[in-house]
Protein backbone atom coordinates (compact mmCIF):
# COMPACT_ATOMS: atom_id res chain seq x y z
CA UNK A 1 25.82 68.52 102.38
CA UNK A 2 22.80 66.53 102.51
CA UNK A 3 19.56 68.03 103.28
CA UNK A 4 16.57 66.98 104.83
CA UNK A 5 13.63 68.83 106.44
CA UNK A 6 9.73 68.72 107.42
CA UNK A 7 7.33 71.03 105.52
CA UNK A 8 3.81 72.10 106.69
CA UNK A 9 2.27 75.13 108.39
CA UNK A 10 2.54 76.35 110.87
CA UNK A 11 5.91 74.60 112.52
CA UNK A 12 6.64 76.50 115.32
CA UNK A 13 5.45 73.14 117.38
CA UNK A 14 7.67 71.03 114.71
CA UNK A 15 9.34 67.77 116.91
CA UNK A 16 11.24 66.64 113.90
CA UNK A 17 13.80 69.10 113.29
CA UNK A 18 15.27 69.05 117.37
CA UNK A 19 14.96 65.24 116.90
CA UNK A 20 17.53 64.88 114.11
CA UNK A 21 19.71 67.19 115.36
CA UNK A 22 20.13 65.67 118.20
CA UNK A 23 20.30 62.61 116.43
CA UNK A 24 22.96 63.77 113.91
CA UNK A 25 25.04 64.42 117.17
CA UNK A 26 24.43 61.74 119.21
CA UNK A 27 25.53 58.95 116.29
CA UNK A 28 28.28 61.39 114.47
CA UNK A 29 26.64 61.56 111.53
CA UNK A 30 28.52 64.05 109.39
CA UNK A 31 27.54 66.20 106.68
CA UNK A 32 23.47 66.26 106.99
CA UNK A 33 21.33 68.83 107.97
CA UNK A 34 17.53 68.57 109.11
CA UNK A 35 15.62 72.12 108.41
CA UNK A 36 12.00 73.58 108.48
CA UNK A 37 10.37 74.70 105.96
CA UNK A 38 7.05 76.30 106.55
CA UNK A 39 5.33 76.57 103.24
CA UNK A 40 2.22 78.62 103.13
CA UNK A 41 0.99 77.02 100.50
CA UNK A 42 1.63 73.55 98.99
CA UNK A 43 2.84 75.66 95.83
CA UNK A 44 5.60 76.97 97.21
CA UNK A 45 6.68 72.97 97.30
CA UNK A 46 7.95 72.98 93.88
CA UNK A 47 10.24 75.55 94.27
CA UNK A 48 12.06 73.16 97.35
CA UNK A 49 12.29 70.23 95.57
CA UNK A 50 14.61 72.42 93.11
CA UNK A 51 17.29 72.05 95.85
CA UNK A 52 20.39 69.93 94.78
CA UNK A 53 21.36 68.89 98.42
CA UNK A 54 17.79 67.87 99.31
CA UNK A 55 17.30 64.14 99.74
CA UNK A 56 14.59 63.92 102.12
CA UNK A 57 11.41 65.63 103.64
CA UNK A 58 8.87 64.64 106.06
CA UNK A 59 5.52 66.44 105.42
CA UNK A 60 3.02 67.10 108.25
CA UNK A 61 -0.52 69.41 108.67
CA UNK A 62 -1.89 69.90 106.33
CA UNK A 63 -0.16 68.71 103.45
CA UNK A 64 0.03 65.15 104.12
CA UNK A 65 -2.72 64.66 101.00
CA UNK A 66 -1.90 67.78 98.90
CA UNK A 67 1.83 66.85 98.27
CA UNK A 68 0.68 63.71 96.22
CA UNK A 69 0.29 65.31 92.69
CA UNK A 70 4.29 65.92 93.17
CA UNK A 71 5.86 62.39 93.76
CA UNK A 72 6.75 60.78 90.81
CA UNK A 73 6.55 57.20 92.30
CA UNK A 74 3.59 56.41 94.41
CA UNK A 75 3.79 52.50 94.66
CA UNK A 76 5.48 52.36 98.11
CA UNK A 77 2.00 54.37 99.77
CA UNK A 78 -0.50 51.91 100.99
CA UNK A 79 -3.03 54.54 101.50
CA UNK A 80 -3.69 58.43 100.11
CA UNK A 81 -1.61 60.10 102.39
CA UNK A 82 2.03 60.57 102.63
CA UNK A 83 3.83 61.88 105.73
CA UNK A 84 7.94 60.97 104.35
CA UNK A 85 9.22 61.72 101.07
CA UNK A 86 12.68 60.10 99.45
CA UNK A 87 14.73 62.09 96.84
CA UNK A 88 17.22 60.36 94.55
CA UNK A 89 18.31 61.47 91.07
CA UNK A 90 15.15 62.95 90.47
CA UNK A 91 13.12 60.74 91.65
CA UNK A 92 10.63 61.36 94.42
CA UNK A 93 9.11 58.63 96.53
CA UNK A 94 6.52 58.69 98.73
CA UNK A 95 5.72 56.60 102.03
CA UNK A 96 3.86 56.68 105.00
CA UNK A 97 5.79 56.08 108.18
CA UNK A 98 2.74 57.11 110.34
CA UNK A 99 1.18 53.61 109.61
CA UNK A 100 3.71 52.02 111.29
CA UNK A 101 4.35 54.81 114.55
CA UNK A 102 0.66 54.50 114.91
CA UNK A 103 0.15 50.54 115.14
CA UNK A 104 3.87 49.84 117.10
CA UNK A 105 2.17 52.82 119.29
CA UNK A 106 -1.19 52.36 119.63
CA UNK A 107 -0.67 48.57 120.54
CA UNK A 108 1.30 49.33 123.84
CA UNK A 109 -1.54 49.88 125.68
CA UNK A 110 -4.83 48.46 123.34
CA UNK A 111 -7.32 45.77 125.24
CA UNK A 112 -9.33 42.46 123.95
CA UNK A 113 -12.28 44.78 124.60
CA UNK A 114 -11.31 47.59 122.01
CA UNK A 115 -13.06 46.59 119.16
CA UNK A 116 -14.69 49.57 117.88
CA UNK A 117 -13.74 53.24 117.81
CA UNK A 118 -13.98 56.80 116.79
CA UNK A 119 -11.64 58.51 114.85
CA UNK A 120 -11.88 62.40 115.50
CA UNK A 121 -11.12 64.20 112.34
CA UNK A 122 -10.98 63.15 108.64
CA UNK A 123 -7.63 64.94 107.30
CA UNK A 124 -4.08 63.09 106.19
CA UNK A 125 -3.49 62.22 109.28
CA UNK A 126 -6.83 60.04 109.74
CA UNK A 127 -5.41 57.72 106.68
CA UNK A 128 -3.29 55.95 108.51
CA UNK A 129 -5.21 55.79 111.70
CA UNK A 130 -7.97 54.28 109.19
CA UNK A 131 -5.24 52.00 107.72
CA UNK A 132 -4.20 50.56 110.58
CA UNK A 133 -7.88 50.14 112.37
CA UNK A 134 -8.76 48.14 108.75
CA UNK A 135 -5.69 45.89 109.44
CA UNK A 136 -6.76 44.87 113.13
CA UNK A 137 -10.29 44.30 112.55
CA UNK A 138 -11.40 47.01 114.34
CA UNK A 139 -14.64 48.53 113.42
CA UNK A 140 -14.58 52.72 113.28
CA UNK A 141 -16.53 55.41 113.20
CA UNK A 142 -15.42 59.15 111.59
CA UNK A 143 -16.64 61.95 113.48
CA UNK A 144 -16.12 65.51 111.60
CA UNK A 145 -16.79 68.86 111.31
CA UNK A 146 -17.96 68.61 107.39
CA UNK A 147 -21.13 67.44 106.56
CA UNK A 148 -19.97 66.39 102.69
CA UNK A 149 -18.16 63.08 104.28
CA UNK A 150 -20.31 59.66 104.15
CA UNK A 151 -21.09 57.97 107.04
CA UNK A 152 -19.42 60.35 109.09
CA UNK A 153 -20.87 61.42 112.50
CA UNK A 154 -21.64 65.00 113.49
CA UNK A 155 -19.63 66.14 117.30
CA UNK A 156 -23.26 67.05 117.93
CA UNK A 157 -24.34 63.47 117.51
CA UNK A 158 -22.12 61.70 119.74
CA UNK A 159 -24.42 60.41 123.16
CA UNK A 160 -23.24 58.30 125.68
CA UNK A 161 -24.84 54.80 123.61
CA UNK A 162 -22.35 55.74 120.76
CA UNK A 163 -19.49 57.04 123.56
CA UNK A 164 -19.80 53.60 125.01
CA UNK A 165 -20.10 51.90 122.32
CA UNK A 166 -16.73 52.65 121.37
CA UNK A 167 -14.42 51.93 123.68
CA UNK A 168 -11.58 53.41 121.68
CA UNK A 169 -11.27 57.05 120.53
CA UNK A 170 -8.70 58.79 118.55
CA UNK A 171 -8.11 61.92 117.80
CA UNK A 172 -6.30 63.17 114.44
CA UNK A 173 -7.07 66.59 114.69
CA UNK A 174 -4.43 69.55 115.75
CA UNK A 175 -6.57 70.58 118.50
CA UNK A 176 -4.87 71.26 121.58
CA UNK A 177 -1.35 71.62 120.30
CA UNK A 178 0.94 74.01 121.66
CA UNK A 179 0.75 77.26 122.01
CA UNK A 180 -3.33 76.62 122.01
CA UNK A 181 -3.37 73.99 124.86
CA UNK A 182 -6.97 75.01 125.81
CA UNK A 183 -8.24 73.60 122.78
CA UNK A 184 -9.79 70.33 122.45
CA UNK A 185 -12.29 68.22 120.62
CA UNK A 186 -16.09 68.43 121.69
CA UNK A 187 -17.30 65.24 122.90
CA UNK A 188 -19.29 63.79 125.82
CA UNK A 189 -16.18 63.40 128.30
CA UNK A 190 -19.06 62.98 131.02
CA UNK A 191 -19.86 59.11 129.30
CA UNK A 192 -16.36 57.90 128.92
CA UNK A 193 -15.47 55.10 131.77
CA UNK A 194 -12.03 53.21 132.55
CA UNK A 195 -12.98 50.84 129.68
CA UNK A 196 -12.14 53.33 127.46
CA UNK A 197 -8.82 53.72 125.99
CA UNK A 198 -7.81 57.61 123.94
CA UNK A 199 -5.01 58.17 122.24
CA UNK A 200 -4.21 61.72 120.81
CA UNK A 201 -1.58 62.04 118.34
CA UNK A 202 -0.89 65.39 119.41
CA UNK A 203 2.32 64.98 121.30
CA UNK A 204 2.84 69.29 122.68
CA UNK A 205 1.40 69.62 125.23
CA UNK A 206 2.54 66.06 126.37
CA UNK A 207 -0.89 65.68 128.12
CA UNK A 208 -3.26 67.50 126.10
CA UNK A 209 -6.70 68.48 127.54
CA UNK A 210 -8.81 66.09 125.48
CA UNK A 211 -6.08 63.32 127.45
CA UNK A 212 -6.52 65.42 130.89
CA UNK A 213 -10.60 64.91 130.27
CA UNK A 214 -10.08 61.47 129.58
CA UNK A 215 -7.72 60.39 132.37
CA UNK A 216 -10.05 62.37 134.79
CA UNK A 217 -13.28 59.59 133.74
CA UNK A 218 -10.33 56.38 134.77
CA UNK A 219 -9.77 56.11 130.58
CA UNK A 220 -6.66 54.98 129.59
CA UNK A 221 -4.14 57.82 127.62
CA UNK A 222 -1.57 58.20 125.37
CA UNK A 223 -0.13 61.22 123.21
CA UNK A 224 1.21 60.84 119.95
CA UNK A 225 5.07 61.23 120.89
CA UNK A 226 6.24 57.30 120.30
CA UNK A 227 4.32 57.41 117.01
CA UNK A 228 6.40 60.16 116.49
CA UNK A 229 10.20 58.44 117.09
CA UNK A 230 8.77 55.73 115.63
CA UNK A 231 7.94 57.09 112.30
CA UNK A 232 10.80 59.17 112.65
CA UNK A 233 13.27 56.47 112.83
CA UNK A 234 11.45 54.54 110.09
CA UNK A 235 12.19 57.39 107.75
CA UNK A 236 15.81 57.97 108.28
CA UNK A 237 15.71 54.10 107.54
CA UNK A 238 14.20 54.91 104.20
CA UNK A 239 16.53 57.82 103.77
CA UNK A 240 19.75 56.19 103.99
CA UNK A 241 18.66 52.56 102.40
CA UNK A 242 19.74 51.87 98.94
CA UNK A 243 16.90 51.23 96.71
């Protein structure tokens, strides 16, 4: 039996391991398992990767930065973040599919006019939101809780010049997931306009309140669920492709 999963904490919300399931049944694929593994700490990681039938794992909040000190091969990552790891006779590979579920995602619905943005949040999942800004020329902004992060912005300094300013606004944090879906992130949602465009890659609920806010000011929306399949479907591809 092959054996694949998604570690990270908590994973009561986890889409991943319904979506291979379903998968697995859908295309008769035969003797593979997808499981969760909700590791309290990254610790608890080594122990895991112990596991003869494991082959794969996809690693979400908030270990997408922690779990590099245990790949052994790092030259397929593009960035410091990994969100899909490959395991083959010892050998563990990291990759980040999220680059690609964000840009195939985030381009269904970006304008001529989005040229500069705000990323909400600073964790692994902001990496490839970063990497992916970097590669289309457009110009960001970090806005975060933590003070220690250069040339990041405060929540409390966000006013409607910088809200308009930035017609594009992501957010990489948890907030709002499921079962907290009164949650969001504290901005201005009084300055944004239907020139704005914010995307949320928080995909439970499936219109989160910091997309509800948005969408209420004419903004354009969209959660984080095609990232999702897409990055999904990218690592299954990396999964079951010969080296």
């Amino acid at each position: 039996m092959k054996l694949y999963g998604v570690i990270g904490y908590p994973l009561a919300h986890s889409f991943s391991k319904k979506y291979f399931t379903q998968k697995f049944l859908e295309e008769g694929i035969t003797g593979c398992s997808y499981e969760m593994f909700p590791l309290k700490t990254i610790d608890e990681l080594k122990g895991l990767l112990q596991n003869p039938e494991l082959c794969g794992l996809n690693i979400t909040i908030p270990y997408k930065q922690l779990v590099l000190p245990y790949l052994t091969d790092k030259s397929k990552l593009p960035l410091n973040a990994c969100n899909c790891i490959k395991i083959d006779n010892g050998k563990i590979t990291g990759y980040n599919t999220d680059v690609l579920g964000f840009e195939k995602s985030l381009l269904l619905q970006l304008k001529p006019h989005h040229r500069s943005a705000l990323i909400l949040g600073n964790g692994g999942a902001a990496e490839a939101v970063k990497f992916v800004l970097n590669k289309l020329n457009i110009a960001f902004k970090i806005v975060s809780r933590k003070s220690n992060i250069e040339d990041a912005l405060s929540y409390d300094a966000l006013d409607e010049k910088i809200v308009k300013e930035n017609l594009l606004i992501i957010n990489t944090t948890p907030l709002g997931t499921f079962p907290n879906e009164n949650d969001c992130v504290n901005i201005p949602y009084q300055y944004l306009t239907p020139e704005h465009y914010l995307f949320d890659l928080v995909y439970n609920p499936a219109k989160s309140l910091f997309l509800q806010k948005g969408e209420a000011q004419g903004a354009a929306i969209k959660n984080g669920y095609d990232m999702l399949v897409i990055q999904a479907e990218e690592s299954w591809k990396i999964w079951t492709t010969k080296d």
